[in-house]
Protein backbone atom coordinates (compact mmCIF):
# COMPACT_ATOMS: atom_id res chain seq x y z
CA UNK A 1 -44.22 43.67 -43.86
CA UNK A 2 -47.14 43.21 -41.31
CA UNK A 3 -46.27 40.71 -38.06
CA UNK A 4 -46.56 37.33 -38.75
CA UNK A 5 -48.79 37.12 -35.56
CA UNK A 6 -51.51 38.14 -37.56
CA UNK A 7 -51.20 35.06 -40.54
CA UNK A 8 -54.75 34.68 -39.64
CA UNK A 9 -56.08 37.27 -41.92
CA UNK A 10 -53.19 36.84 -44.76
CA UNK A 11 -53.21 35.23 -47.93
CA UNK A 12 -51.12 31.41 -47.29
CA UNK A 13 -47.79 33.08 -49.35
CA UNK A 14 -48.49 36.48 -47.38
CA UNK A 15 -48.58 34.62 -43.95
CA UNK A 16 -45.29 32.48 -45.53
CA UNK A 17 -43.29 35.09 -46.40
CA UNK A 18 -44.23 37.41 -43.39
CA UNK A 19 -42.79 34.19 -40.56
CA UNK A 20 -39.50 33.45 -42.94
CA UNK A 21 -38.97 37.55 -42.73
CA UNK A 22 -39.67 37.51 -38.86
CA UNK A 23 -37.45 34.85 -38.42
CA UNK A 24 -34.53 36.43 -39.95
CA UNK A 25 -35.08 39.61 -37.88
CA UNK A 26 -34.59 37.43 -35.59
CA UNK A 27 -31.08 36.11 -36.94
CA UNK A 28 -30.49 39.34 -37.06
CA UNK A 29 -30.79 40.38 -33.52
CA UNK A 30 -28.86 37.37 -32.62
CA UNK A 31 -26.13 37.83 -34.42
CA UNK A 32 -25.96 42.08 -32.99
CA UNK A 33 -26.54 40.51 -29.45
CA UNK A 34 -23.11 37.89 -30.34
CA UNK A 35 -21.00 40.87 -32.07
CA UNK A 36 -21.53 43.10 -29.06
CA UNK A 37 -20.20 39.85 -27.07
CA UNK A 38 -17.03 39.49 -29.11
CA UNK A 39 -14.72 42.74 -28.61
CA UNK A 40 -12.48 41.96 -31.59
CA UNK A 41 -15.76 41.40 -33.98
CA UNK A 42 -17.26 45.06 -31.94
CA UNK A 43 -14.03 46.46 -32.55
CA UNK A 44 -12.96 45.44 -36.19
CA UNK A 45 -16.42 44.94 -38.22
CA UNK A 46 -17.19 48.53 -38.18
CA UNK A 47 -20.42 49.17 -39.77
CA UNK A 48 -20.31 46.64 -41.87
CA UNK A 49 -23.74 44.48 -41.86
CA UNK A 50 -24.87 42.31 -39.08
CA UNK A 51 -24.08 38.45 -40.64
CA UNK A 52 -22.70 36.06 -38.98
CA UNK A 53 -19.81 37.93 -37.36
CA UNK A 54 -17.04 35.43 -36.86
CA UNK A 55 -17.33 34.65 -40.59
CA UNK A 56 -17.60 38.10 -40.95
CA UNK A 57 -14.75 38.71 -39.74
CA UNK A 58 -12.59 35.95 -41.47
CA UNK A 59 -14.50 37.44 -44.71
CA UNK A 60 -12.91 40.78 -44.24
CA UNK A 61 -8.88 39.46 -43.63
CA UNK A 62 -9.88 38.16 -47.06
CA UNK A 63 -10.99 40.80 -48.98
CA UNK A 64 -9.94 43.79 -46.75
CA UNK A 65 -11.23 47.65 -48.78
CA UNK A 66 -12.89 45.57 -51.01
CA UNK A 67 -15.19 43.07 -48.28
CA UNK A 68 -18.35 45.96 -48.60
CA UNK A 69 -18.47 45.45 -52.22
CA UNK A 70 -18.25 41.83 -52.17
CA UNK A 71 -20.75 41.59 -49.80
CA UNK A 72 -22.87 43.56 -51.68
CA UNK A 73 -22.29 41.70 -55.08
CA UNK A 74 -23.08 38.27 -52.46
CA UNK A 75 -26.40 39.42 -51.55
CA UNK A 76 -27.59 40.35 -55.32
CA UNK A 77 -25.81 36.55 -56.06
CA UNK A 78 -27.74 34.85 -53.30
CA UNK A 79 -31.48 36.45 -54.76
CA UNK A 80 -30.73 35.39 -57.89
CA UNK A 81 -30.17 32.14 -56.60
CA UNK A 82 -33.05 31.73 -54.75
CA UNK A 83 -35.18 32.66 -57.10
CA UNK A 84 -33.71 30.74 -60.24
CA UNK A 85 -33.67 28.14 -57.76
CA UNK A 86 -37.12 27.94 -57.68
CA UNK A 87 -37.57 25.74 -60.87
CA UNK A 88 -36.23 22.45 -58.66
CA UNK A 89 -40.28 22.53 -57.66
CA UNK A 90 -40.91 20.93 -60.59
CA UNK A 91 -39.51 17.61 -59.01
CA UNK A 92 -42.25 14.83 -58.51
CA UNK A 93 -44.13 14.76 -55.05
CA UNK A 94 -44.46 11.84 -53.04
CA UNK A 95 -46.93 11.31 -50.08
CA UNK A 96 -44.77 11.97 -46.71
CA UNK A 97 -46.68 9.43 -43.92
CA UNK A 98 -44.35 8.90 -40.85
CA UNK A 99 -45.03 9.50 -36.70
CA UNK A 100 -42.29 12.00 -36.67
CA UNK A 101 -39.76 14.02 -38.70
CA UNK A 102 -36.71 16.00 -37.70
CA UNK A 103 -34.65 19.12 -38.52
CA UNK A 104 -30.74 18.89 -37.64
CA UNK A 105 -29.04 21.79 -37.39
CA UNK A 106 -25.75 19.65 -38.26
CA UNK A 107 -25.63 16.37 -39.45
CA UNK A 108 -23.57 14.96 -36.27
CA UNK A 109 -26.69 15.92 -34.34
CA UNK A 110 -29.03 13.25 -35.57
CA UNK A 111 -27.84 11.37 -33.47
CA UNK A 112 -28.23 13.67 -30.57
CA UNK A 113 -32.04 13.66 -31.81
CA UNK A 114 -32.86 10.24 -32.13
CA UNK A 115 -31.74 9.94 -28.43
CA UNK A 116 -34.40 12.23 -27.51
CA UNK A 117 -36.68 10.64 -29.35
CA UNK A 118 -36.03 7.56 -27.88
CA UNK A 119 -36.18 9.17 -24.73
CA UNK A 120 -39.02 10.87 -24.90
CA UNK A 121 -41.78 10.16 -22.10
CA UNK A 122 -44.43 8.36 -24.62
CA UNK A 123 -41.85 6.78 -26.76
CA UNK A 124 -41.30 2.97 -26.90
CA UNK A 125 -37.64 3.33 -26.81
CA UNK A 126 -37.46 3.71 -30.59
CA UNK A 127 -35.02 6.42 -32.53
CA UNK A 128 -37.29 7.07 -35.19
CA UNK A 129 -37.64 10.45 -37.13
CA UNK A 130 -37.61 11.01 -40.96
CA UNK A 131 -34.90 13.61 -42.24
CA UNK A 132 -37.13 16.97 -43.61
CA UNK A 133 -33.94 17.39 -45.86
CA UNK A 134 -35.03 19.45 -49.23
CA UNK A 135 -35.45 16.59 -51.47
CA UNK A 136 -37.98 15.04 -48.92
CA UNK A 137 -39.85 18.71 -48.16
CA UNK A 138 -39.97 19.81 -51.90
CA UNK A 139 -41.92 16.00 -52.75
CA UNK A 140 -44.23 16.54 -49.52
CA UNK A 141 -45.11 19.83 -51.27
CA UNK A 142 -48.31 19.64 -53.60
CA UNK A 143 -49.25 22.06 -56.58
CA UNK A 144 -50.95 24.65 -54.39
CA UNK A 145 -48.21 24.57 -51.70
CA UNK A 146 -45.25 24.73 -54.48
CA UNK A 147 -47.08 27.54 -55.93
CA UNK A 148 -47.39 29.22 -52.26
CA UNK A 149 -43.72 28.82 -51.74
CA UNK A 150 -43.40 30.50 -55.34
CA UNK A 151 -45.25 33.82 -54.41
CA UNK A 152 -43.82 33.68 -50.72
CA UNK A 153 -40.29 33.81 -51.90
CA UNK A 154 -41.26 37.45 -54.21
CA UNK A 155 -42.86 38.72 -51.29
CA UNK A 156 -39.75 38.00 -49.09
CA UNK A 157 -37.53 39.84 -51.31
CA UNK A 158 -40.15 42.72 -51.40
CA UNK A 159 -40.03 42.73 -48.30
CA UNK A 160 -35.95 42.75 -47.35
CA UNK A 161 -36.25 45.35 -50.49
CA UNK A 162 -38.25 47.44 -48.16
CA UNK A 163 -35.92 47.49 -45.09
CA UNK A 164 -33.71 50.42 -45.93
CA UNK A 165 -31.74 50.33 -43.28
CA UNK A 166 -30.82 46.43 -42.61
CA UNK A 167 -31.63 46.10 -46.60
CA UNK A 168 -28.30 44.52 -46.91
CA UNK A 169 -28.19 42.45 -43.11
CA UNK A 170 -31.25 40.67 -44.27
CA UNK A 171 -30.07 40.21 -48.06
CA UNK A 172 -27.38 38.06 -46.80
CA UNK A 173 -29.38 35.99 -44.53
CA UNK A 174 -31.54 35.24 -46.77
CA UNK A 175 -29.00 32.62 -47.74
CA UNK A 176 -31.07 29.74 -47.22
CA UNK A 177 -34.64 31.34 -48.06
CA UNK A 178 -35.38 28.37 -50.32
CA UNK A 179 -35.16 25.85 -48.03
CA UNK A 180 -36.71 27.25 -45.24
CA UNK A 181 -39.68 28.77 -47.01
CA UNK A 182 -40.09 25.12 -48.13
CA UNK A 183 -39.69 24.30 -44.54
CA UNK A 184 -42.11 26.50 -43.20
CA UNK A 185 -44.72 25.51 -45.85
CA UNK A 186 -44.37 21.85 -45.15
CA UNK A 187 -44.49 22.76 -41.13
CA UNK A 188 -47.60 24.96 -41.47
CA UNK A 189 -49.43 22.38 -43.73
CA UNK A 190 -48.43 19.14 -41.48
CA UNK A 191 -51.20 20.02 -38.26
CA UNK A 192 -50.46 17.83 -35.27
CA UNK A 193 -47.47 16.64 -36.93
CA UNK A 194 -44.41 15.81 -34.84
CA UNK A 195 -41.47 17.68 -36.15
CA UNK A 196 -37.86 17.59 -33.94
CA UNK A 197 -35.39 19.84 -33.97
CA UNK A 198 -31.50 20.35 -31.94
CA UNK A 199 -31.91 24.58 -32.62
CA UNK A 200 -32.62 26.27 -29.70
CA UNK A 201 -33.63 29.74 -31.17
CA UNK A 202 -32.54 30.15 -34.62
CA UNK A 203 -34.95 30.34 -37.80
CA UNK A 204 -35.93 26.76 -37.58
CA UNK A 205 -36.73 26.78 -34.09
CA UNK A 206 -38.94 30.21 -34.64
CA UNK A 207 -40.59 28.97 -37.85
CA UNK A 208 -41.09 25.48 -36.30
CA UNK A 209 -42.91 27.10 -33.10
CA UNK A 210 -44.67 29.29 -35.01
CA UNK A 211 -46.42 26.59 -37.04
CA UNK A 212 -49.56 24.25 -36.63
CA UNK A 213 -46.78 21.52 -36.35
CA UNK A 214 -46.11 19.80 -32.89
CA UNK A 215 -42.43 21.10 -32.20
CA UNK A 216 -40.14 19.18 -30.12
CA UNK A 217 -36.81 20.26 -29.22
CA UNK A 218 -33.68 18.45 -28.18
CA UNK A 219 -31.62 20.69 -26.33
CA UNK A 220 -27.81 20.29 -27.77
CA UNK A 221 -25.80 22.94 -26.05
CA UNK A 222 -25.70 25.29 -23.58
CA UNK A 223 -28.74 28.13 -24.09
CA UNK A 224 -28.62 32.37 -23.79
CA UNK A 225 -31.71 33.52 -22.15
CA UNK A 226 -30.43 37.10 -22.66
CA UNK A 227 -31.12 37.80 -26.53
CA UNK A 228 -33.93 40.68 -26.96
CA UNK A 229 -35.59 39.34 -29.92
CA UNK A 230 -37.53 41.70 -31.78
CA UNK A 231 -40.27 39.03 -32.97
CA UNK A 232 -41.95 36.85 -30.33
CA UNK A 233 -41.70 32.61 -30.35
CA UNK A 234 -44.29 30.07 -30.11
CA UNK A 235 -45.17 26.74 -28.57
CA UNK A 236 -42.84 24.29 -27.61
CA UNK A 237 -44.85 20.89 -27.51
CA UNK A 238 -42.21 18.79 -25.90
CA UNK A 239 -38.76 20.09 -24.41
CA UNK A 240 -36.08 17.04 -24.01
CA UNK A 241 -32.79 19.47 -21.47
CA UNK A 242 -29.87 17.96 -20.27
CA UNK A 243 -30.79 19.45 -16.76
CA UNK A 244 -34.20 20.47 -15.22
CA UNK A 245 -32.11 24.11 -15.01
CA UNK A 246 -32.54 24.86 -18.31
CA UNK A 247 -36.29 24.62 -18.93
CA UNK A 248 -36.63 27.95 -17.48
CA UNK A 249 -34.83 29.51 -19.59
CA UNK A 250 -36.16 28.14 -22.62
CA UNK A 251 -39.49 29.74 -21.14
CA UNK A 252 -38.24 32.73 -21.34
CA UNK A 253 -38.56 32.47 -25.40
CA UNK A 254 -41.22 30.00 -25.67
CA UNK A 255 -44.70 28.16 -24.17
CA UNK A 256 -43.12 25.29 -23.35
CA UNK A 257 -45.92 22.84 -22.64
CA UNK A 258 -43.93 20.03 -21.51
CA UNK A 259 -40.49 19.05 -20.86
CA UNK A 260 -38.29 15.69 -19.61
CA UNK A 261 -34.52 15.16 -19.33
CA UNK A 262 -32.55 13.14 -21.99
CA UNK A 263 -29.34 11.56 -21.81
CA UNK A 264 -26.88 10.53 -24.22
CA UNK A 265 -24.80 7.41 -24.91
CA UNK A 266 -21.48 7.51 -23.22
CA UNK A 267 -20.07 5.32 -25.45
CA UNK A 268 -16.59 7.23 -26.71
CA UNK A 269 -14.45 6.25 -29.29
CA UNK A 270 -10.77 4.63 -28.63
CA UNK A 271 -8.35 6.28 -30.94
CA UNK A 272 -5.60 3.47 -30.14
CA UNK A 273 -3.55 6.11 -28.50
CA UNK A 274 -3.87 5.59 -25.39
CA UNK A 275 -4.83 8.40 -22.85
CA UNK A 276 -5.43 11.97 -24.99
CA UNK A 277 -6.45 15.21 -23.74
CA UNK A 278 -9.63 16.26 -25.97
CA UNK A 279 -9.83 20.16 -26.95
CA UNK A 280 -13.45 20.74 -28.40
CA UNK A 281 -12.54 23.73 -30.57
CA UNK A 282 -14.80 26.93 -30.65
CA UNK A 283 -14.16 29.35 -33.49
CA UNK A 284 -14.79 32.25 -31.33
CA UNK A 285 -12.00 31.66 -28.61
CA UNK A 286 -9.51 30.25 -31.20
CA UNK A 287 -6.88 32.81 -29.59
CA UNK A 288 -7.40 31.00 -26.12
CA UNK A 289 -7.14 27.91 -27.64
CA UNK A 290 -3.86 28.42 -29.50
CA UNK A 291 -2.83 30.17 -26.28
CA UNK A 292 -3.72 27.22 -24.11
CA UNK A 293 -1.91 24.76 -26.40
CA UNK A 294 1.46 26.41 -26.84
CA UNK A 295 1.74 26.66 -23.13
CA UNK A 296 1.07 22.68 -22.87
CA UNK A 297 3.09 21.40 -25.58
CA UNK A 298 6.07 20.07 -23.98
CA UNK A 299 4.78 20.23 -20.36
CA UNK A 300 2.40 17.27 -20.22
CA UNK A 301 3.07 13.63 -21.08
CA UNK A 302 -0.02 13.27 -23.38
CA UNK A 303 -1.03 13.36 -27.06
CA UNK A 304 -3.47 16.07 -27.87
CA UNK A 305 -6.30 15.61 -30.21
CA UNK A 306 -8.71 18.83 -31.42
CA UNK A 307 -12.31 18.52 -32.39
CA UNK A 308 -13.39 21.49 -34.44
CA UNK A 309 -16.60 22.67 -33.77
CA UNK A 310 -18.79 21.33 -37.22
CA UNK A 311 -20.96 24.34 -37.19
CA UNK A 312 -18.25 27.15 -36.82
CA UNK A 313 -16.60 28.47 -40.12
CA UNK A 314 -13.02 29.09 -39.37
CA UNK A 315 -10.38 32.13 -40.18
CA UNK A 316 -6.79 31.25 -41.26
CA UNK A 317 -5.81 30.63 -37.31
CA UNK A 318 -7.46 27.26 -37.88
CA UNK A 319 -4.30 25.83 -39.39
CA UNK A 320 -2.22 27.27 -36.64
CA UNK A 321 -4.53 25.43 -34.05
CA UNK A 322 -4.40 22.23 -36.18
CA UNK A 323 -0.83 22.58 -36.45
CA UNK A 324 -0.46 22.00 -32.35
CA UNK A 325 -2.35 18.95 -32.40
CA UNK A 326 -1.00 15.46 -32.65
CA UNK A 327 -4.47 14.10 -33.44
CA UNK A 328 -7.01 15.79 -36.05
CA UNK A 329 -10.79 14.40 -35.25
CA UNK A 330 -13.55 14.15 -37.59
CA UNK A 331 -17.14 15.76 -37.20
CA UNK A 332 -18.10 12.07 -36.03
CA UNK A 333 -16.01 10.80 -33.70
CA UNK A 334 -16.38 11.06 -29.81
CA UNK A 335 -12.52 10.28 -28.07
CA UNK A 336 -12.24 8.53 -25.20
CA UNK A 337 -10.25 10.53 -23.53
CA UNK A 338 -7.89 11.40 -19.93
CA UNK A 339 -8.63 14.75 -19.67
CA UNK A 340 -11.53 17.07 -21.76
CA UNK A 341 -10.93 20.49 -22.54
CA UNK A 342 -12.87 23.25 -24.31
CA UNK A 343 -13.98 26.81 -23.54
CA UNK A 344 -17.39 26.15 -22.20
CA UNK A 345 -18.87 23.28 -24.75
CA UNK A 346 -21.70 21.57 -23.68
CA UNK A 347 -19.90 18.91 -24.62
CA UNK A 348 -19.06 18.26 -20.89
CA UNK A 349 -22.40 16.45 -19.87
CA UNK A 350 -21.08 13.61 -22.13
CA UNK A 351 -17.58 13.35 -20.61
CA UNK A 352 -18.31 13.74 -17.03
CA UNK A 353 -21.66 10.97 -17.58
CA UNK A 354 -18.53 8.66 -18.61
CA UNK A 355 -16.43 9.94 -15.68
CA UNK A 356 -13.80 11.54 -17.22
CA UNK A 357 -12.41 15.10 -15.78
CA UNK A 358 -13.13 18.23 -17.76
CA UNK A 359 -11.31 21.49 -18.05
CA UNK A 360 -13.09 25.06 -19.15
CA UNK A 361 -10.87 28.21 -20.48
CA UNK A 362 -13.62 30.26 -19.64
CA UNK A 363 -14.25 28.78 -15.71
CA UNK A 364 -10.65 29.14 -15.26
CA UNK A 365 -9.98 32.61 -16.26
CA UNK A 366 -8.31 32.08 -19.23
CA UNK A 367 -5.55 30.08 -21.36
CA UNK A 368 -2.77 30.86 -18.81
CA UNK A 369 -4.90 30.34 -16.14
CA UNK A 370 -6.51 26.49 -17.43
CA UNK A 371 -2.76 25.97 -18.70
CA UNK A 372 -1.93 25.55 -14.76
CA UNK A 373 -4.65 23.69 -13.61
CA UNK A 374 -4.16 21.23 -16.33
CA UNK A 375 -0.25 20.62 -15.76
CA UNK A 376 -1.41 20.33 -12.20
CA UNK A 377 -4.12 17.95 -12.68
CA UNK A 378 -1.97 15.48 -15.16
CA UNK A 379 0.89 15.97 -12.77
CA UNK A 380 2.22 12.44 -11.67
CA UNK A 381 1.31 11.50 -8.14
CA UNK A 382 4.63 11.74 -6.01
């Protein structure tokens, strides 16, 4: 399929379906760049396609000899479904008219959002931001657009068809076609239009910057400046970091026109258990965390509660991590806590804004290694 940089002389479903197939190169290349990262995914995935790897690799414990064929039988499932899918167009359109929308990666990030929002420099201190969820994006669609979003989605799949040799990577990502062609449509149509987003440099952050929208991004976690990305990014209009550090790096990806810092409300929940030690679980480093928590149990005076990551899918460890804590937390809730502990979340701004001591397994050199320093940090004084 020709670049999307040149939608300028393409038909509107051409110039659709060509940014929704750069952007999941791009998924693509991210998820490569996070395989090579993780030796047991390197080690154990073989050549099975690039998708999602952790997930991947849950996938395969599953189905074991048989995980090729499934996936295979999944991608012809998730076409079909995408393009059945296509009759919920027929839904009634209402007029969209509001001074900003927004795009959450994950729901417990609206939040994270609105702060920005409020935060931003021109902003009056209010959190608005409408939801682009698909109910809201397929009404903002007219006739024309709908039936651009029609012929975009057969293009896609023409061209995924056409990609012999990642014919199957990009099958599977295509998961969500629907919804972001819709997404891209709406984006492209809405000029000067104020659309925020937590993704830092997925397909909503790519199709976003690539679109005659006004993106604004509110930066959620920490950010890789070392993915080689076969498709280039566009404009940023407004960056909202944690810390001035990171606006470099998002430049590395984007034209970021302007930036600020944000902070968030360090307001934490009380679980009425007194002091806790918080793990914020990654799926990734689930080993380290089990690790970490086997060598604690037992050896400090404090009840441990476990946040699992909302966004991460989860192999059959995640009962044995669950199984160590004496506290389960929901997507939602924010402990107040004694001691915060994670592998490298960016979850730490939050605690140490509210002044409470944080622990990473990475920093430390591992779960034997943050074991120690946090038996010696909860150590009563002598």
């Amino acid at each position: 399929m020709t670049s999307a940089s040149g939608g300028a002389r393409m038909s509107p479903s051409r110039r659709l379906a060509a940014v929704v197939f750069a952007a999941y190169r791009n998924e693509r290349a991210l998820d490569i760049h996070y395989r090579r990262l993780n030796h047991e995914c390197n080690e154990s995935l073989g050549r099975l396609p690039n998708y999602k790897p952790m997930a991947l690799l849950a996938f395969r414990r599953r189905f074991g000899g048989l995980t090729y064929v499934a996936l295979i039988a999944a991608a012809f499932a998730i076409a079909a479904w995408n393009i059945i899918g296509l009759i919920r167009l027929v839904a009634p359109r209402r007029r969209l008219v509001a001074p900003a929308y927004m795009v959450a990666t994950v729901a417990s990030n609206r939040v994270l959002i609105r702060n920005a929002i409020a935060q931003a420099p021109e902003s009056s201190g209010a959190a608005g931001g409408v939801d682009l969820d698909r109910t809201t994006l397929i009404r903002g669609l007219g006739l024309r657009q709908r039936f651009v979003v029609i012929v975009a989605m057969l293009r896609l799949y023409r061209a995924v068809m056409g990609c012999s040799a990642c014919r199957l990577d990009l099958g599977l990502h295509t998961r969500d076609a629907f919804d972001i062609l819709l997404l891209a449509c709406f984006a492209d149509e809405a000029d000067g239009t104020i659309i925020w987003t937590d993704d830092h440099y997925q397909r909503w952050a790519f199709i976003l910057s690539r679109a005659r929208c006004r993106l604004r991004v509110a930066q959620h976690g920490f950010f890789d400046d070392g993915i080689a990305f076969p498709e280039p990014f566009g404009a940023i209009d407004l960056l909202g970091v944690r810390s001035q550090r990171f606006v470099g790096m998002f430049e590395r990806y984007f034209d970021v026109r302007a930036s600020f810092v944000f902070g968030t409300s360090t307001d934490l929940d009380d679980l009425g258990r007194g002091p806790i030690l918080i793990l914020a679980s990654s799926a990734p480093h689930i080993a380290d965390e089990i690790a970490l928590l086997e060598r604690l149990r037992g050896r400090i005076d404090l009840p441990i509660a476990i946040k699992l990551h909302p966004a991460h899918r989860y192999d059959a460890r995640r009962e044995q991590l669950l199984a160590l804590a004496d506290i389960v937390c929901t997507a939602d809730q924010r402990p107040a806590a004694r001691l915060f502990v994670s592998w490298n979340s960016f979850m730490e701004f939050d605690y140490e804004s509210a002044g409470i001591p944080t622990c990473s397994i990475a920093r430390c050199g591992g779960a034997e290694q943050a074991a120690a320093q946090i038996i010696e940090r909860l150590r009563p004084a002598a």
